[in-house]
C-alpha atoms as a PDB file:
ATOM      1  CA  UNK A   1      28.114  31.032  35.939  1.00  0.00           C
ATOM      2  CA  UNK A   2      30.461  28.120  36.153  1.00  0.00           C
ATOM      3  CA  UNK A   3      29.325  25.141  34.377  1.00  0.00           C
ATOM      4  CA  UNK A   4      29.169  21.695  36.123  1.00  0.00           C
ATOM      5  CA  UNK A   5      30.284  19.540  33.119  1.00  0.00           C
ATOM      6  CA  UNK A   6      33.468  21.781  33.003  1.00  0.00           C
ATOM      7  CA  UNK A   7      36.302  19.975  31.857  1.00  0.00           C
ATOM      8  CA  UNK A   8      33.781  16.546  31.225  1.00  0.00           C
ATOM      9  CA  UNK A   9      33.719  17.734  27.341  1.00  0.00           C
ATOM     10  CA  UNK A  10      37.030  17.858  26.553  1.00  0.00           C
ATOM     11  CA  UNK A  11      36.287  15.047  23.378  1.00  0.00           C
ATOM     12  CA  UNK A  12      39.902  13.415  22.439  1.00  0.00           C
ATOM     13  CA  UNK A  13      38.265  11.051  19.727  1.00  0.00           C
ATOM     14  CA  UNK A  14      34.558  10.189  18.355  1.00  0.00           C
ATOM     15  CA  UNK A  15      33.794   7.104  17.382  1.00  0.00           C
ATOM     16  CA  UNK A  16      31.535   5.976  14.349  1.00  0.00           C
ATOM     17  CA  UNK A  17      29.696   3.370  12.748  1.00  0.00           C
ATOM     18  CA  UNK A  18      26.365   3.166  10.501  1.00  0.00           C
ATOM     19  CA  UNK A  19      23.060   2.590  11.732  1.00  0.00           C
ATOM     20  CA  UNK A  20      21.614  -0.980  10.010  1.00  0.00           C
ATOM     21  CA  UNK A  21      18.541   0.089   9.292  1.00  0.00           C
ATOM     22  CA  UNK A  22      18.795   3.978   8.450  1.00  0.00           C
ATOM     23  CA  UNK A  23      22.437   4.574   7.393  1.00  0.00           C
ATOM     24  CA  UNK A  24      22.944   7.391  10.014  1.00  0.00           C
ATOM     25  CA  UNK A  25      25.915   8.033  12.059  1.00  0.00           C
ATOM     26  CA  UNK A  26      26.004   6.729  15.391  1.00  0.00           C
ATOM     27  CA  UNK A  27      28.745   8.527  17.608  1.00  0.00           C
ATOM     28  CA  UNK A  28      30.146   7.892  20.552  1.00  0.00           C
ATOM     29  CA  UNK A  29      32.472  10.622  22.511  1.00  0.00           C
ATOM     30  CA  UNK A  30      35.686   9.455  23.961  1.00  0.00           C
ATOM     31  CA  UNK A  31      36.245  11.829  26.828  1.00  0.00           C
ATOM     32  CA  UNK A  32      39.624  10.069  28.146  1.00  0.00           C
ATOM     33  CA  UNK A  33      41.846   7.034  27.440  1.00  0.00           C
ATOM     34  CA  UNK A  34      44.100   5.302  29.396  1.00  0.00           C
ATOM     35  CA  UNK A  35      46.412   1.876  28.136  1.00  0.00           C
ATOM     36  CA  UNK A  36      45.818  -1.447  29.602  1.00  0.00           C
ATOM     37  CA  UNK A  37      41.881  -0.678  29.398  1.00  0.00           C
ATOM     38  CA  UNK A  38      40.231  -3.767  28.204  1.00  0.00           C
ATOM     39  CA  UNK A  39      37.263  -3.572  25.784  1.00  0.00           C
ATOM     40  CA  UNK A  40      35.242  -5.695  28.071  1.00  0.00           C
ATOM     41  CA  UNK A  41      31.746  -5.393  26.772  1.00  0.00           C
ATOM     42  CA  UNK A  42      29.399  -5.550  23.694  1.00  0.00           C
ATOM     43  CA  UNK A  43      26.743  -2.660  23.775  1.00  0.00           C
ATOM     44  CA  UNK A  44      23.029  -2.951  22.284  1.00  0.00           C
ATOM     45  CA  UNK A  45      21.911   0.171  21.690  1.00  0.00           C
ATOM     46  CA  UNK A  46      18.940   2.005  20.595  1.00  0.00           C
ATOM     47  CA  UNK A  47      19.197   4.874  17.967  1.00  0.00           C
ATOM     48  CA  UNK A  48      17.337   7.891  18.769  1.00  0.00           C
ATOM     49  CA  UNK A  49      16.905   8.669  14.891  1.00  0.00           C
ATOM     50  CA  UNK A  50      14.975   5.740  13.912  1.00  0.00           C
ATOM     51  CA  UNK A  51      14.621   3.205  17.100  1.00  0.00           C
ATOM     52  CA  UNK A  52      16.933   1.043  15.676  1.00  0.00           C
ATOM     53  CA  UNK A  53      18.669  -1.543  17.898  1.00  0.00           C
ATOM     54  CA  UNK A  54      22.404  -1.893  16.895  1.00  0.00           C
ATOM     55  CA  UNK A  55      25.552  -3.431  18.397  1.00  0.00           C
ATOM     56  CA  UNK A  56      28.426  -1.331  19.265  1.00  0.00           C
ATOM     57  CA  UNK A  57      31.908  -2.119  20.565  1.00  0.00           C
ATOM     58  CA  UNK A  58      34.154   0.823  21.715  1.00  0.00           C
ATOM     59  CA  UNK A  59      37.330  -0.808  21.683  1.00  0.00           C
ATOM     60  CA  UNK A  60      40.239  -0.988  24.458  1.00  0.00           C
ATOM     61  CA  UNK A  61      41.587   1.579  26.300  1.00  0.00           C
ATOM     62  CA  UNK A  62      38.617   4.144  27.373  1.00  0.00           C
ATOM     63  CA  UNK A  63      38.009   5.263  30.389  1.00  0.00           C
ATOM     64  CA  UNK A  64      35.677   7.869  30.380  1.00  0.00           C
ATOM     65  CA  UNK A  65      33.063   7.660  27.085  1.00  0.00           C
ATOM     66  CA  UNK A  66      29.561   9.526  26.355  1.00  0.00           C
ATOM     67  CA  UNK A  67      26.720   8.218  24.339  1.00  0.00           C
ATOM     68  CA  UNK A  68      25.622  10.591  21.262  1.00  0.00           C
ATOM     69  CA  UNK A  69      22.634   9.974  19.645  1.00  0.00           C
ATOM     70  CA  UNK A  70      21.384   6.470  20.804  1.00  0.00           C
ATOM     71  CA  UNK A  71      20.908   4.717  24.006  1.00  0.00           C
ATOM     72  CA  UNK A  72      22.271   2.047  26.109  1.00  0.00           C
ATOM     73  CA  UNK A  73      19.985  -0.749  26.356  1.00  0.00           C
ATOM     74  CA  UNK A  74      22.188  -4.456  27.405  1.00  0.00           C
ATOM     75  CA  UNK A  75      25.669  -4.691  27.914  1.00  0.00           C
ATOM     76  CA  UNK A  76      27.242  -8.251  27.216  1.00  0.00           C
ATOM     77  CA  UNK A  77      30.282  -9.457  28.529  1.00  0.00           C
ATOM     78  CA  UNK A  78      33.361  -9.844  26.206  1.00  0.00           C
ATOM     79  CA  UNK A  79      34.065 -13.273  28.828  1.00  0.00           C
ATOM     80  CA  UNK A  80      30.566 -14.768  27.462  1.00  0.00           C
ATOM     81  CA  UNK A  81      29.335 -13.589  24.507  1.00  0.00           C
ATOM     82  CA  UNK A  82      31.036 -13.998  21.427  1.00  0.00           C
ATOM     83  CA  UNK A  83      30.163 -11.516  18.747  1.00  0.00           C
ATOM     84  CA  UNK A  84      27.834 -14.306  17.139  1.00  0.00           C
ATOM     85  CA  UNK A  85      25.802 -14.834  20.544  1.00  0.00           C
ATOM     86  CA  UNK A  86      26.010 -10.754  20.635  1.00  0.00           C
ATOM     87  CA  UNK A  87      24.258 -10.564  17.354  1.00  0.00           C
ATOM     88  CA  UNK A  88      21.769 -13.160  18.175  1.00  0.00           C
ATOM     89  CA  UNK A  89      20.680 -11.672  21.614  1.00  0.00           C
ATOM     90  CA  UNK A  90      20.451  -8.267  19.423  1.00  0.00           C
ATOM     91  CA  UNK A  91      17.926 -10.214  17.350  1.00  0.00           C
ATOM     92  CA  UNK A  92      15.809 -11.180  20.225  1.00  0.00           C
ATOM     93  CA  UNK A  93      15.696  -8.136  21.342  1.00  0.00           C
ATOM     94  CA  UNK A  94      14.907  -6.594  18.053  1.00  0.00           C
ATOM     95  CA  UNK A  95      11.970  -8.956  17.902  1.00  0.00           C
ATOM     96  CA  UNK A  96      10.386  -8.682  21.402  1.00  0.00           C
ATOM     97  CA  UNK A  97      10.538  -4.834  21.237  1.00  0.00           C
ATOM     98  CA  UNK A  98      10.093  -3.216  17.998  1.00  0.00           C
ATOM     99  CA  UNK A  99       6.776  -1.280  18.362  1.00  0.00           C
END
């Protein structure tokens, strides 16, 4: 049986960082670079561990990227959102929510 991800797992780097509230990894799987790639976005995200709501940023060049253990829920433009107005807008949504 041929699998339909074939060749979609080929993982060149995995990204890291700490969950703020539980301490847990939170990875992210590069599946392909590229140069000139512009890390465009800030990410809130939801950890699957502990509900958490974090913010991520990937970094420039990648092209192709898989979320591990959390989930997307905003993207915020690089262009408008500082990382201060990132970390605020996290708050909100940490507040409005949390169950």
């Amino acid at each position: 049986m041929t699998s339909f991800f074939k060749g979609q797992d080929n993982i060149v780097e995995i990204l890291s960082q700490d969950c703020t509230q539980c301490g847990s990894k939170l990875e992210t799987f590069i599946i392909k670079k590229e140069e000139g790639i512009p890390d465009y976005s800030w990410n809130i995200i939801q950890f699957n561990n502990c509900n958490e709501f974090n913010l991520l940023s990937t970094g420039p060049n990648i092209k192709v990227m898989r979320f591990g253990n959390y989930k997307s829920i905003e993207q915020l433009p690089k262009a408008e959102y500082t990382e201060e107005q990132a970390n605020v807008r996290l708050e909100q949504i940490k507040f409005f929510r949390k169950k």
